[in-house]
Protein backbone atom coordinates (compact mmCIF):
# COMPACT_ATOMS: atom_id res chain seq x y z
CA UNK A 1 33.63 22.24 84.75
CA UNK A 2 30.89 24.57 83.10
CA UNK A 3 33.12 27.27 83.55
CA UNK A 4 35.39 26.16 80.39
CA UNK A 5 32.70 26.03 78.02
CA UNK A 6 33.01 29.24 75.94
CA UNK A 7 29.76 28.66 74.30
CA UNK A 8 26.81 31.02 76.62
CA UNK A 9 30.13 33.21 77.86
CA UNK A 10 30.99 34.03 74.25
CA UNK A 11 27.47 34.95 73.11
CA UNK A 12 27.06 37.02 76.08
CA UNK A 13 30.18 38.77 75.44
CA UNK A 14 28.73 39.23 72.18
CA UNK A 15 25.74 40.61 72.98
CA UNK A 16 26.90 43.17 75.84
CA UNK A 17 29.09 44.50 72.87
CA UNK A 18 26.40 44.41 70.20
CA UNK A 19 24.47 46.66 72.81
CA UNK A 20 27.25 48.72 74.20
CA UNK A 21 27.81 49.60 70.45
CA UNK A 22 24.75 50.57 69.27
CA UNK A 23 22.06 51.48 71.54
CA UNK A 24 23.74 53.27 74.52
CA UNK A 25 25.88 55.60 72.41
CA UNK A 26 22.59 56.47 70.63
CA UNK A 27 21.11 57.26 73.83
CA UNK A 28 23.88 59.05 74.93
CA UNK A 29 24.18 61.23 71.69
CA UNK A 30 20.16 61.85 71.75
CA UNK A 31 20.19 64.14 75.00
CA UNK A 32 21.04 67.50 74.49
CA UNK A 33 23.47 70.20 76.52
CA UNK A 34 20.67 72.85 77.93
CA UNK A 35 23.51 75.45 77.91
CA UNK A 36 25.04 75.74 74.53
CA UNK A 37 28.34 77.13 74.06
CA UNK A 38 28.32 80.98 72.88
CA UNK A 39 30.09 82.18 69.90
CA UNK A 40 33.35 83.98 71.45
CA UNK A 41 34.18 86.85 70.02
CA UNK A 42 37.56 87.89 67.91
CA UNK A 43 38.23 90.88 69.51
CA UNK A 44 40.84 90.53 72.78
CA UNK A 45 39.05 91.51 75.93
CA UNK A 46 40.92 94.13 78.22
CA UNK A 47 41.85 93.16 81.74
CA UNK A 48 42.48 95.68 84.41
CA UNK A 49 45.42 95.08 87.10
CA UNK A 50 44.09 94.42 90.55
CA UNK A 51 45.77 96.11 93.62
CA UNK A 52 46.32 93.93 96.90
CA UNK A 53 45.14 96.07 99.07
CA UNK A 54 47.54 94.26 101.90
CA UNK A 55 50.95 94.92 99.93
């Protein structure tokens, strides 16, 4: 039975990781977020209460 031979199954295994490894988290890393995150100020904001207008 082919199936049993580990020999292609265990280079491909290889592989896949070798590439999962390396190039896609490059990739993934490479793009950048066109919205980037604003520096929050250290000062509390003030919230007003809201009325229901039903209660």
């Amino acid at each position: 039975m082919p199936q049993l031979n580990p020999a292609p199954w265990f280079a491909i295994l290889v592989f896949s990781w070798l590439v999962f490894l390396t190039i896609i988290p490059t990739k993934v890393m490479s793009h950048t977020s066109p919205n980037e995150p604003m520096h929050i100020d250290s000062e509390e904001h003030k919230t007003q209460p809201w009325d229901w207008p039903w209660q």
